[in-house]
N, C-alpha and C. Protein backbone atom coordinates (compact mmCIF):
# COMPACT_ATOMS: atom_id res chain seq x y z
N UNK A 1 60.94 52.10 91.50
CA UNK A 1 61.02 53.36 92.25
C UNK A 1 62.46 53.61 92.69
N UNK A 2 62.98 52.48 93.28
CA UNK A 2 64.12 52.41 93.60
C UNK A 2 65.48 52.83 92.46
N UNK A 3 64.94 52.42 91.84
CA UNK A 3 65.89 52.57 90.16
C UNK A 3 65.95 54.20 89.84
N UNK A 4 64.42 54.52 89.81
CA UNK A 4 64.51 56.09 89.53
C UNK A 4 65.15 56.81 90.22
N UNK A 5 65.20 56.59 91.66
CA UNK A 5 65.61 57.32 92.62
C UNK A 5 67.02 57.33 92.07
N UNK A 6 67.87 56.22 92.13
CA UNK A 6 68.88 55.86 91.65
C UNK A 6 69.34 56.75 90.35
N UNK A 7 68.49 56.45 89.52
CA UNK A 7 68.82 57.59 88.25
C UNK A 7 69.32 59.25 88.47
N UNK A 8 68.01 59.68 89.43
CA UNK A 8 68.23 60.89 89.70
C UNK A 8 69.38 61.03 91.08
N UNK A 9 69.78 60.43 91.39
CA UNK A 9 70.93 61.14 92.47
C UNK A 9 71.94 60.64 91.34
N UNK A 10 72.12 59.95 90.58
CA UNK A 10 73.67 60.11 89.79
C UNK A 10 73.67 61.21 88.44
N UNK A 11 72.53 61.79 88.16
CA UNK A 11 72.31 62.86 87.17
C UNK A 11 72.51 64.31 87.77
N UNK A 12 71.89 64.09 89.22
CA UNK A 12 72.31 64.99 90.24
C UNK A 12 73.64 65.33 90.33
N UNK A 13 74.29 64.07 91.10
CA UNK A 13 75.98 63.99 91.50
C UNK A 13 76.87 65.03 90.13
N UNK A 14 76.43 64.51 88.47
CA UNK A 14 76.45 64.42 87.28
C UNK A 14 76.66 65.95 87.15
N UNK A 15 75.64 66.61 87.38
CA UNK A 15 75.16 68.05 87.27
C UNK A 15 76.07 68.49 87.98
N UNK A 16 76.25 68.41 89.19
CA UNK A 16 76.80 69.18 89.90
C UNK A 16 78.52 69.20 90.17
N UNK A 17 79.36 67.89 89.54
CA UNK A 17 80.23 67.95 89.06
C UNK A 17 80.80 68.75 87.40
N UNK A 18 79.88 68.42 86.72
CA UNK A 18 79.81 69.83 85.59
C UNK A 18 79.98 70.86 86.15
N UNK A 19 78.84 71.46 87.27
CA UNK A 19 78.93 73.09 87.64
C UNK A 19 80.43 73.23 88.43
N UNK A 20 80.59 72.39 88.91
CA UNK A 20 82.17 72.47 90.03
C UNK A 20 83.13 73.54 88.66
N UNK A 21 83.56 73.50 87.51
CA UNK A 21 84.74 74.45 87.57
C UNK A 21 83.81 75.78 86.85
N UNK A 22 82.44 75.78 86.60
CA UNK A 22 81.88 76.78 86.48
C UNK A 22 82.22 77.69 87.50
N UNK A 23 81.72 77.11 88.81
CA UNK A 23 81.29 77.91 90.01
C UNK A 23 83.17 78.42 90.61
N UNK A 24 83.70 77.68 90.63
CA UNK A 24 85.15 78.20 90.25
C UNK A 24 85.40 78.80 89.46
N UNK A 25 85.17 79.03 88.31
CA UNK A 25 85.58 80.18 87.55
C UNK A 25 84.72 81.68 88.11
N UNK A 26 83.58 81.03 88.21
CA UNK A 26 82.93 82.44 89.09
C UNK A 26 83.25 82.94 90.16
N UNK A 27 83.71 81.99 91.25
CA UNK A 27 84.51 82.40 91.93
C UNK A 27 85.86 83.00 91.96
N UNK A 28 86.52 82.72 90.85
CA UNK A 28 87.49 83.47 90.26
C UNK A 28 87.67 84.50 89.50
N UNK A 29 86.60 84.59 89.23
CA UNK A 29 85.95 86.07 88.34
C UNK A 29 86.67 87.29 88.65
N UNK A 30 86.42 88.02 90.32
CA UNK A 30 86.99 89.03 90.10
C UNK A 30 87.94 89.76 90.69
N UNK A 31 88.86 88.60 90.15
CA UNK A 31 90.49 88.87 90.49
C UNK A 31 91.05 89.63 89.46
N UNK A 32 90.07 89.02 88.58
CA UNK A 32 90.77 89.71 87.14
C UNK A 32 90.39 91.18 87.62
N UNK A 33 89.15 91.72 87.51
CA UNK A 33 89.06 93.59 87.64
C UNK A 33 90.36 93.89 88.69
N UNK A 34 90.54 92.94 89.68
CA UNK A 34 91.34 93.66 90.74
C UNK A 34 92.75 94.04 89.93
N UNK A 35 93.14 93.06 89.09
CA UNK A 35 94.61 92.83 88.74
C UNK A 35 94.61 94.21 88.13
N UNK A 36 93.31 94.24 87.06
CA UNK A 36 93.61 95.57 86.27
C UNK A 36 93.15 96.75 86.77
N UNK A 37 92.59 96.74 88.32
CA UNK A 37 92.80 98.20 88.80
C UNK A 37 94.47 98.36 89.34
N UNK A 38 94.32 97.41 89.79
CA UNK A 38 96.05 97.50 90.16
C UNK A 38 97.41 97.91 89.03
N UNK A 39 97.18 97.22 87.43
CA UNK A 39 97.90 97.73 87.01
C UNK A 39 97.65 99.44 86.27
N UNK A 40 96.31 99.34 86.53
CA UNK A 40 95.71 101.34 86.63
C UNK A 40 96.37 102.32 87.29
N UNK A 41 96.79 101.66 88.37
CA UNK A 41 97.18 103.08 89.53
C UNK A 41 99.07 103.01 89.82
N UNK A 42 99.36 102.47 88.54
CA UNK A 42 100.64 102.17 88.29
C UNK A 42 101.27 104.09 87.90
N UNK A 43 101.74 104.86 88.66
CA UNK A 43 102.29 106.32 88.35
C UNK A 43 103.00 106.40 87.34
N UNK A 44 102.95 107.10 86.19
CA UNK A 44 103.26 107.24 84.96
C UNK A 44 105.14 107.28 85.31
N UNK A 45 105.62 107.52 86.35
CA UNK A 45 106.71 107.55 86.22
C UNK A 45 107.35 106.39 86.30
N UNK A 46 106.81 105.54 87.10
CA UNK A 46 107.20 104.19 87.04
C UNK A 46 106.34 103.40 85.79
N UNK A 47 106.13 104.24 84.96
CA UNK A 47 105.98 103.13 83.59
C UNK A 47 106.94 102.98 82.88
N UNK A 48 108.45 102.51 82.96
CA UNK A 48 109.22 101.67 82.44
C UNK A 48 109.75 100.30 82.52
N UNK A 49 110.55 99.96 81.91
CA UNK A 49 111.21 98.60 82.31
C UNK A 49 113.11 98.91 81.71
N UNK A 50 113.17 97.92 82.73
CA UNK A 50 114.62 98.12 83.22
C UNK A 50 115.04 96.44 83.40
N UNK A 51 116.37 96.00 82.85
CA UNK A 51 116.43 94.48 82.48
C UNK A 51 117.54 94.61 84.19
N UNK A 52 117.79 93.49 84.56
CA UNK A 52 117.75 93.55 85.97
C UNK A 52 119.52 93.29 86.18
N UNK A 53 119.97 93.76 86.88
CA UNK A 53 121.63 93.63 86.73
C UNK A 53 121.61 92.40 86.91
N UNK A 54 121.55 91.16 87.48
CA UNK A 54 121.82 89.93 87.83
C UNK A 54 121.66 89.19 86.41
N UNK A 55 120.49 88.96 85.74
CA UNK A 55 120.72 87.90 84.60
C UNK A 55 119.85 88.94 83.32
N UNK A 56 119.78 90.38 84.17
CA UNK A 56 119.10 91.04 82.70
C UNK A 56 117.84 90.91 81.97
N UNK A 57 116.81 89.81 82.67
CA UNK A 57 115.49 89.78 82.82
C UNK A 57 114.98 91.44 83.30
N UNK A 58 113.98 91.09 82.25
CA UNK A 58 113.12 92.92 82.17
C UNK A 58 112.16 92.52 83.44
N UNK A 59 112.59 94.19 84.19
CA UNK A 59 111.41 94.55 85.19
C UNK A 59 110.97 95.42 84.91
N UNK A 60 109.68 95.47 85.04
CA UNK A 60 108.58 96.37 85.14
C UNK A 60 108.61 97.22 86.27
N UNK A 61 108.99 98.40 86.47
CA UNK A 61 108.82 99.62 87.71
C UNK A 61 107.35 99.46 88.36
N UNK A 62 106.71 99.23 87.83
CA UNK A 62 105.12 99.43 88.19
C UNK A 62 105.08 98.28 89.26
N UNK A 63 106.00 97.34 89.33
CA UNK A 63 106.24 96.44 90.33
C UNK A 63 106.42 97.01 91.80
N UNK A 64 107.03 98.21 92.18
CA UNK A 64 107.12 99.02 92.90
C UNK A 64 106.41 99.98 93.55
N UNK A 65 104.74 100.54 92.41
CA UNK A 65 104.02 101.26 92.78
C UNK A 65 103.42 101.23 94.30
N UNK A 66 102.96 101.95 95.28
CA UNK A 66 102.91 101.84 96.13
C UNK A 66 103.96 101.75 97.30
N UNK A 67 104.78 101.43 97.30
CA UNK A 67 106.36 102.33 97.71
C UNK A 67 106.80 103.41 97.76
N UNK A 68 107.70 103.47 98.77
CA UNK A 68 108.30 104.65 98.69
C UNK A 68 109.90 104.36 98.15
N UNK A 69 110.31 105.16 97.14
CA UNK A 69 111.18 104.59 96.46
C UNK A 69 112.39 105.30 96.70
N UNK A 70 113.59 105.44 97.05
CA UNK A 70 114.72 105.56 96.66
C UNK A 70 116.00 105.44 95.39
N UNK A 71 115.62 106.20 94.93
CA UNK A 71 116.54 105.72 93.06
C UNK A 71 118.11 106.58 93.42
N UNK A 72 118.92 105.89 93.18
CA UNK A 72 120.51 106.03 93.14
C UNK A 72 121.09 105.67 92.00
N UNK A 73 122.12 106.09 91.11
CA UNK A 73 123.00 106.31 90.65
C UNK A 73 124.04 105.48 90.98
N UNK A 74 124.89 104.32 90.90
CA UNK A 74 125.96 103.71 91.61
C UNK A 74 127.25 103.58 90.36
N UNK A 75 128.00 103.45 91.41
CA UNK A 75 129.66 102.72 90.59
C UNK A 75 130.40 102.46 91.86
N UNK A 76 131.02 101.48 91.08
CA UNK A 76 131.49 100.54 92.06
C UNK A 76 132.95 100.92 92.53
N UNK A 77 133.59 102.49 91.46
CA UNK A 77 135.36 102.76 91.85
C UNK A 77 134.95 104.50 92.29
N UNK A 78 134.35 104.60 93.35
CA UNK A 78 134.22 106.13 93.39
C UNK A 78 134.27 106.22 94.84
N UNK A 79 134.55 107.62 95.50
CA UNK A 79 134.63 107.79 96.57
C UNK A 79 133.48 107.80 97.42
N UNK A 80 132.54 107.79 96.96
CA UNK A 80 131.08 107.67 97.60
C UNK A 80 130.72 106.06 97.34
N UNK A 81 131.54 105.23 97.03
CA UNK A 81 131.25 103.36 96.75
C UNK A 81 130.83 103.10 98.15
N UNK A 82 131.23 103.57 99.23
CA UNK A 82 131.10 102.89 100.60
C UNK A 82 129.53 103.12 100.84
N UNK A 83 128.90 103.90 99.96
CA UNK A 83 127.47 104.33 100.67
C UNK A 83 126.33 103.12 100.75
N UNK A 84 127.24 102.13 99.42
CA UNK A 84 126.42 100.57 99.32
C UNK A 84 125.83 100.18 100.54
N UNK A 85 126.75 100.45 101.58
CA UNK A 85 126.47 99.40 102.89
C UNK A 85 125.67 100.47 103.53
N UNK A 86 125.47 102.11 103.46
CA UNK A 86 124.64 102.52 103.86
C UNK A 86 123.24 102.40 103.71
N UNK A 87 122.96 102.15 101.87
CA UNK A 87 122.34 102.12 101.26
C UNK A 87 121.24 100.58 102.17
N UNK A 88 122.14 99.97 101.82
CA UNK A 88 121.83 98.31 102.12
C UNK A 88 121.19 98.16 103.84
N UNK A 89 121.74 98.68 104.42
CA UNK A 89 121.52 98.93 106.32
C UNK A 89 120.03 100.08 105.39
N UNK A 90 119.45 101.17 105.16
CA UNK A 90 118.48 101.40 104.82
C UNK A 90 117.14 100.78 104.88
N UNK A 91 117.49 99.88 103.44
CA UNK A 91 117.10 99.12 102.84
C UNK A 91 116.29 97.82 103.52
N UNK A 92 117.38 97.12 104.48
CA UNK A 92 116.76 95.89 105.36
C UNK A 92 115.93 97.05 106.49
N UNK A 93 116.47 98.04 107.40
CA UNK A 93 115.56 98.48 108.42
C UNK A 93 114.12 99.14 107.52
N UNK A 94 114.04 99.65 106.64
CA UNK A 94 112.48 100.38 105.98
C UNK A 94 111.61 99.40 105.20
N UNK A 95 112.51 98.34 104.83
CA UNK A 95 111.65 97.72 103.46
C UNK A 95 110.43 96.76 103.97
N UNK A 96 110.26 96.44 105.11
CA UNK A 96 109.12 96.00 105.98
C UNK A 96 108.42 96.91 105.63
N UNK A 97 108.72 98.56 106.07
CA UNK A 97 107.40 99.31 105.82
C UNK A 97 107.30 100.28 104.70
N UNK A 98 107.64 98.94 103.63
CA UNK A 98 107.42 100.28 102.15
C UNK A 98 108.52 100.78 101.69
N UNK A 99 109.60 100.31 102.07
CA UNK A 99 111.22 101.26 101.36
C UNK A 99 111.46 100.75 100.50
N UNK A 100 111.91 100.86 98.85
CA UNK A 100 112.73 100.14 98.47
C UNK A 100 113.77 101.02 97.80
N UNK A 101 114.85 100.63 97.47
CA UNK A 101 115.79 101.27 96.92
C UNK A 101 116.22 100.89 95.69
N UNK A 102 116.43 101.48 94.70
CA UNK A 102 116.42 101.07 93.64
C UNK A 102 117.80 101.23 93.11
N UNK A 103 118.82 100.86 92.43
CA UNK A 103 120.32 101.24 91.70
C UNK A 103 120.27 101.15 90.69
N UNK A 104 120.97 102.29 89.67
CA UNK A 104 121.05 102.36 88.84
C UNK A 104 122.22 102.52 88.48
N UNK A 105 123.52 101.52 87.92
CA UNK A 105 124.86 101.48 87.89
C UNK A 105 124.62 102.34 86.55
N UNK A 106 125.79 103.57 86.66
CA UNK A 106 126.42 104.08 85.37
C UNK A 106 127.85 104.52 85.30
N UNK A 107 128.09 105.27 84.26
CA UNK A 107 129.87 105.07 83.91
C UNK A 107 129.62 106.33 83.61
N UNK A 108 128.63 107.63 83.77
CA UNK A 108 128.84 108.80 83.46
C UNK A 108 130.26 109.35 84.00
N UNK A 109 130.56 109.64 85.41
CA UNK A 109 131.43 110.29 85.90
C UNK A 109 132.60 109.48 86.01
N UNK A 110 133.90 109.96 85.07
CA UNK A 110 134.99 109.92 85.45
C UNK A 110 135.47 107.96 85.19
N UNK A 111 134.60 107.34 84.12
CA UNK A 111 134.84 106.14 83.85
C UNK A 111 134.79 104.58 85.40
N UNK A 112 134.04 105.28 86.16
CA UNK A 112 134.25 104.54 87.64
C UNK A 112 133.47 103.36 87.46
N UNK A 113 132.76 103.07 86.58
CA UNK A 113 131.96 101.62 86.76
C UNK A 113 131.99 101.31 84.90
N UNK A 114 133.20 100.76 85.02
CA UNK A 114 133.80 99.97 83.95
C UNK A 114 133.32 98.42 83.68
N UNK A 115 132.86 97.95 84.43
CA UNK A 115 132.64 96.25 84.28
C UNK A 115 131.47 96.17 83.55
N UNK A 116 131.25 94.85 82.97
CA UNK A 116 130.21 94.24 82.68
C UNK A 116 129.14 94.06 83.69
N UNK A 117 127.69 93.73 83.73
CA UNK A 117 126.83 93.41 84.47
C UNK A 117 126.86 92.44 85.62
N UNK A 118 127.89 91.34 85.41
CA UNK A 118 127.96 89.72 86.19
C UNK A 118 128.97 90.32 87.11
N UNK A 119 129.83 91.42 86.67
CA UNK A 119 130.95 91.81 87.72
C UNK A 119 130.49 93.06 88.50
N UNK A 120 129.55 93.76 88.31
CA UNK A 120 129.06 94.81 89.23
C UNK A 120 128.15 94.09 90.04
N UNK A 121 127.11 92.62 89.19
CA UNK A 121 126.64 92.47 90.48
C UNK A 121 127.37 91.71 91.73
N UNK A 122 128.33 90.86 91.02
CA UNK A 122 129.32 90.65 91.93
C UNK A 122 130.12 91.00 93.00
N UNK A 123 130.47 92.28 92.91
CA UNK A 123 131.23 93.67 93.53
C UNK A 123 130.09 93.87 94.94
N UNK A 124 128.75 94.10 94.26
CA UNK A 124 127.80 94.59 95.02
C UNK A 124 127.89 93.67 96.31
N UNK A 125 127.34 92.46 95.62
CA UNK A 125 126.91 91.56 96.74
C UNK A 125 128.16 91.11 97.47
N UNK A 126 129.50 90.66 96.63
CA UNK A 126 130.23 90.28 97.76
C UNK A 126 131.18 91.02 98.74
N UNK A 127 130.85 93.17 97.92
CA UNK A 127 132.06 93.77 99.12
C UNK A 127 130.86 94.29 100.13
N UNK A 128 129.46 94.55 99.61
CA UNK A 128 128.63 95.11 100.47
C UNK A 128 127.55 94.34 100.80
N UNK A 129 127.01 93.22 100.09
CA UNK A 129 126.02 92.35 100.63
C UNK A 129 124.51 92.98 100.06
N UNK A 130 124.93 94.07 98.80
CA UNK A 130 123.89 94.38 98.64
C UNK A 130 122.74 93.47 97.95
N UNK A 131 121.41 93.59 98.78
CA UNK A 131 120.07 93.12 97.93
C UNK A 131 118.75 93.91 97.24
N UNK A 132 119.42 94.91 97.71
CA UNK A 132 118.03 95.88 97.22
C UNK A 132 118.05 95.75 95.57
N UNK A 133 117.09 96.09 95.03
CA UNK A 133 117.26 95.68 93.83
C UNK A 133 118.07 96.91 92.70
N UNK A 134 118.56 96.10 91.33
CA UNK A 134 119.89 96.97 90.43
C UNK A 134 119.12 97.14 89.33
N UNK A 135 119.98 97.39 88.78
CA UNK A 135 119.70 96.88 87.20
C UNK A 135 120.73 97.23 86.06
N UNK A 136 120.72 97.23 85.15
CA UNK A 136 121.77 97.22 84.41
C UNK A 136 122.54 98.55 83.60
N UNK A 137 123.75 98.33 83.87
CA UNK A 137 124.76 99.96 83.62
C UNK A 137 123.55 100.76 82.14
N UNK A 138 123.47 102.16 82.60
CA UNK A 138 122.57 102.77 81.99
C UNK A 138 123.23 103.97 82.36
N UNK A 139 123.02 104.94 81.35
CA UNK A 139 123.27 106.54 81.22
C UNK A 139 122.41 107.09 81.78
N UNK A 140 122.57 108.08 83.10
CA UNK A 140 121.87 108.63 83.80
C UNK A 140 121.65 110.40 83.70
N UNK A 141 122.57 111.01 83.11
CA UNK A 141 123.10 112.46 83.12
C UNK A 141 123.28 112.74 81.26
N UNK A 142 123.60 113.85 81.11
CA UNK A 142 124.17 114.07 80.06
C UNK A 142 122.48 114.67 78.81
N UNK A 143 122.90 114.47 77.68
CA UNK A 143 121.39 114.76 76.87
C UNK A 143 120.70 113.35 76.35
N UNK A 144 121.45 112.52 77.14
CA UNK A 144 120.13 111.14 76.24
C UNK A 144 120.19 110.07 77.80
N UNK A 145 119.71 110.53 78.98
CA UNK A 145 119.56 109.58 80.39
C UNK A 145 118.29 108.65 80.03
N UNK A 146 118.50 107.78 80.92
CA UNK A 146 117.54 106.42 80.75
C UNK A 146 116.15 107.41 80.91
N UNK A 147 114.80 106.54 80.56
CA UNK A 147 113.70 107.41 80.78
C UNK A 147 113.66 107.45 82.16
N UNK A 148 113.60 106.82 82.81
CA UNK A 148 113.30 107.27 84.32
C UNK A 148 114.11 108.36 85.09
N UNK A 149 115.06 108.53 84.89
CA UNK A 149 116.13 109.67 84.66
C UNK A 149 115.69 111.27 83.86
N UNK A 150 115.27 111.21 82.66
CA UNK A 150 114.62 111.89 82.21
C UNK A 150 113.45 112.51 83.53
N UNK A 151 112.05 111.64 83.62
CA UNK A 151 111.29 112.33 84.37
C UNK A 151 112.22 112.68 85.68
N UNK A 152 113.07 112.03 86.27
CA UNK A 152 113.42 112.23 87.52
C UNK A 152 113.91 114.20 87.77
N UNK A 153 114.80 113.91 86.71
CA UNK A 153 115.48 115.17 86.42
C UNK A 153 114.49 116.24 86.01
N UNK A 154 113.69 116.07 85.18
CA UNK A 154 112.24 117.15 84.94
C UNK A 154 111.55 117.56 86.35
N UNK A 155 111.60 116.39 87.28
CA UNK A 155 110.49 117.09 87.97
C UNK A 155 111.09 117.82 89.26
N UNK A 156 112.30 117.46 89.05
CA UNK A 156 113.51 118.27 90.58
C UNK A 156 113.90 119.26 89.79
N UNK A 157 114.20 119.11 88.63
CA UNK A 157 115.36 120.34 88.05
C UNK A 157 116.62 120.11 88.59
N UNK A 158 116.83 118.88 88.96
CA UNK A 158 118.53 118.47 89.30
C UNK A 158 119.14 117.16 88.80
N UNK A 159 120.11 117.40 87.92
CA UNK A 159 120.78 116.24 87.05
C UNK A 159 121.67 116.04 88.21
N UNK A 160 122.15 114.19 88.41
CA UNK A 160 123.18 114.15 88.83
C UNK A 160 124.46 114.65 88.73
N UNK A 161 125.44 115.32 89.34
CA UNK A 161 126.64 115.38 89.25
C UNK A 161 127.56 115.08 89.25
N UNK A 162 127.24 113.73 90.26
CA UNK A 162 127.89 112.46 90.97
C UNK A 162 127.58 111.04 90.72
N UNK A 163 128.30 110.19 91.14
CA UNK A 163 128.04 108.83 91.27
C UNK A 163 127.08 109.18 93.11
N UNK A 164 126.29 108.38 93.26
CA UNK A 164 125.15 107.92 94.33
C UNK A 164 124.57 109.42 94.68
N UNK A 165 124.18 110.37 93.74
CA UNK A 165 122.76 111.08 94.17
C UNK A 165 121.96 110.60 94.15
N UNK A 166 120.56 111.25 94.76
CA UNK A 166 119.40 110.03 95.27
C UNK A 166 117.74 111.22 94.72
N UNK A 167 117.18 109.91 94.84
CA UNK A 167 115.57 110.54 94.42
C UNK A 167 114.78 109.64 94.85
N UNK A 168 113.95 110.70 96.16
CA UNK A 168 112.96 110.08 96.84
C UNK A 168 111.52 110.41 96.34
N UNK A 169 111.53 108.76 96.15
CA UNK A 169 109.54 109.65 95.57
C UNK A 169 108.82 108.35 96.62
N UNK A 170 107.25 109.04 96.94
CA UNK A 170 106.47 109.03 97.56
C UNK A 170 105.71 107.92 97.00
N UNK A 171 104.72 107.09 97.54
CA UNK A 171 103.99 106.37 97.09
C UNK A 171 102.82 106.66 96.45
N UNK A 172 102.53 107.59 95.90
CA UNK A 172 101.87 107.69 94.77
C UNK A 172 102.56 108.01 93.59
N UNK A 173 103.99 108.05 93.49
CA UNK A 173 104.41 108.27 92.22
C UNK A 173 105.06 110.07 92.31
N UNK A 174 104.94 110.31 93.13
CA UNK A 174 105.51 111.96 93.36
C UNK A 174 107.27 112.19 93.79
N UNK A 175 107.91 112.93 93.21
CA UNK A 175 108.96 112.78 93.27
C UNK A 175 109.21 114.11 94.02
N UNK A 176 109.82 113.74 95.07
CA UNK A 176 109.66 114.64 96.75
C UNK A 176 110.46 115.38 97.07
N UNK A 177 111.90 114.97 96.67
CA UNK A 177 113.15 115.90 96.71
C UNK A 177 114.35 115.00 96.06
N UNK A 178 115.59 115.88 96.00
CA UNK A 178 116.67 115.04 95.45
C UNK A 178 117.56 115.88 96.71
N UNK A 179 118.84 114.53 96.37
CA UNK A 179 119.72 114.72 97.13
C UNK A 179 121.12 114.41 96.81
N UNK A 180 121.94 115.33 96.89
CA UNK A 180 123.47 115.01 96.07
C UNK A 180 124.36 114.22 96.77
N UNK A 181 125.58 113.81 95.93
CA UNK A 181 126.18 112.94 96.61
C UNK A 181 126.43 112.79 97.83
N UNK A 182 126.98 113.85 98.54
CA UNK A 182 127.39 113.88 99.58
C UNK A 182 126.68 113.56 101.06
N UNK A 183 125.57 113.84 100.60
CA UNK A 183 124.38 113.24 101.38
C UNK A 183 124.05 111.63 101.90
N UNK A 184 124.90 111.13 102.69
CA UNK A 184 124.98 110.19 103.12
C UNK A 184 123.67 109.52 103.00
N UNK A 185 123.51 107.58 103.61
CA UNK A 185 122.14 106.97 103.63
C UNK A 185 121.62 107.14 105.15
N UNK A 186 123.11 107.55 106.06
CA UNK A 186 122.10 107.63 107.50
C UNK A 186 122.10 109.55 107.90
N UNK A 187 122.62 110.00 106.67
CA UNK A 187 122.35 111.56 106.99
C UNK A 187 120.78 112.08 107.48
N UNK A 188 120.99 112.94 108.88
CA UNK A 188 119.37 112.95 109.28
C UNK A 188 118.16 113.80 108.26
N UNK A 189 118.87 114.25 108.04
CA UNK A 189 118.32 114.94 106.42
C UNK A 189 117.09 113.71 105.75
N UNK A 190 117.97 113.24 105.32
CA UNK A 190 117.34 111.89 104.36
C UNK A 190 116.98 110.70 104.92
N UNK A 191 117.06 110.42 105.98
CA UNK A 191 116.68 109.58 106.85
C UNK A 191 115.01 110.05 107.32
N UNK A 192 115.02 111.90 107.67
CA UNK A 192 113.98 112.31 108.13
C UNK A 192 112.57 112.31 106.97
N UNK A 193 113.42 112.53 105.54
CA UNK A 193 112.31 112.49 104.50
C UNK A 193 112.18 111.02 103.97
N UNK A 194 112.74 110.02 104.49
CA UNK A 194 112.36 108.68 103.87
C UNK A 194 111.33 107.97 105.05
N UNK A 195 111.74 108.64 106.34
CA UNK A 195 110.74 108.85 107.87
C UNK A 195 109.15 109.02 107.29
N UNK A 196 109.53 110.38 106.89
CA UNK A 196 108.12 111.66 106.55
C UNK A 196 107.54 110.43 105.31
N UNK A 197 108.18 110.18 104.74
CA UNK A 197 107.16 109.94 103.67
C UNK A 197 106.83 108.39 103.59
N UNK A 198 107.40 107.57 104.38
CA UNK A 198 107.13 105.99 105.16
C UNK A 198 105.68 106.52 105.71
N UNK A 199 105.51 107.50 106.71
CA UNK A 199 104.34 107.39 107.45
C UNK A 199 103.06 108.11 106.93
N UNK A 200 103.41 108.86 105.42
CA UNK A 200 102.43 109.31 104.80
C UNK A 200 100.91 108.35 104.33
């Protein structure tokens, strides 16, 4: 009797170490639907990728969805260069609640961002400390702009003119207003619509 008993609690133990990564996988089950509603509600405008100024590893925009985004235009030899540190002071006070800012180094205007990738991000971080995230020198203006550029410009009807015009879009993917160079990062203007659309 004793023996049987014996039999059945180690066929038991037996069983129920088998079910252990079943019941884990079931329990893990439905992360997966979540992942792919999440990459669902990714806004068609942020469906690109962009290789990253620092080592040029591809990002995915859709990384961003749910943000409120800030997209800029940068170079590192122009009279609007100082806005980095505006940009950056932005950037650390909103990005707790949803800011991020995005850069997009180009050489459209007037040859001002001449360097390679390792030296703009260089420039960035060591005259302004910038961290918000870059990515790599790209054509923004003109008849062939990066795609995100493309929609940006379609849905304002305003091409950059400048090095650091800006495009605020909303967290669903809506692109809310643009704003030209001159438009500073603590101008109350743009401060008030990165406000307005933080608390949307």
């Amino acid at each position: 009797m004793t023996n049987n008993f014996a039999k059945l609690s180690l066929v038991s133990a037996l069983t129920m170490l088998g079910a252990a990564p079943a019941l884990a996988q079931t329990a893990a089950a439905p992360a997966a639907p979540a992942a792919a509603a999440s990459a669902g509600s990714c806004p068609a405008i942020l469906k690109h990728s962009f290789n990253r100024l620092q080592d040029e590893a591809p990002q995915d925009l859709c990384q961003y969805a749910g943000k409120v985004i800030l997209v800029v235009n940068t170079a590192s030899y122009c009279g609007f260069t100082n806005q980095y540190e505006g940009l950056e002071a932005m950037y650390a006070k909103y990005g707790s609640k949803g800011l991020v800012v995005l850069g997009f180094p180009s050489n459209d205007f007037g040859k001002q961002e001449p360097g390679n990738g390792k030296e703009i991000a260089d420039f960035c971080y060591n005259t302004y400390g910038v961290k918000f995230p870059m990515f790599t020198k790209s054509v923004v203006s003109g008849p062939n702009p990066n795609p995100l550029y493309v929609s940006l410009i379609k849905s304002t009807g305003k091409t950059p003119a400048w090095n650091f015009h800006k495009y605020l879009i909303d967290r669903n993917g809506k692109v809310l207003e643009s704003f030209p160079s001159k438009v500073t990062p603590s101008d109350k203007q743009l401060v008030g619509a990165v406000e307005k659309a933080l608390a949307m």
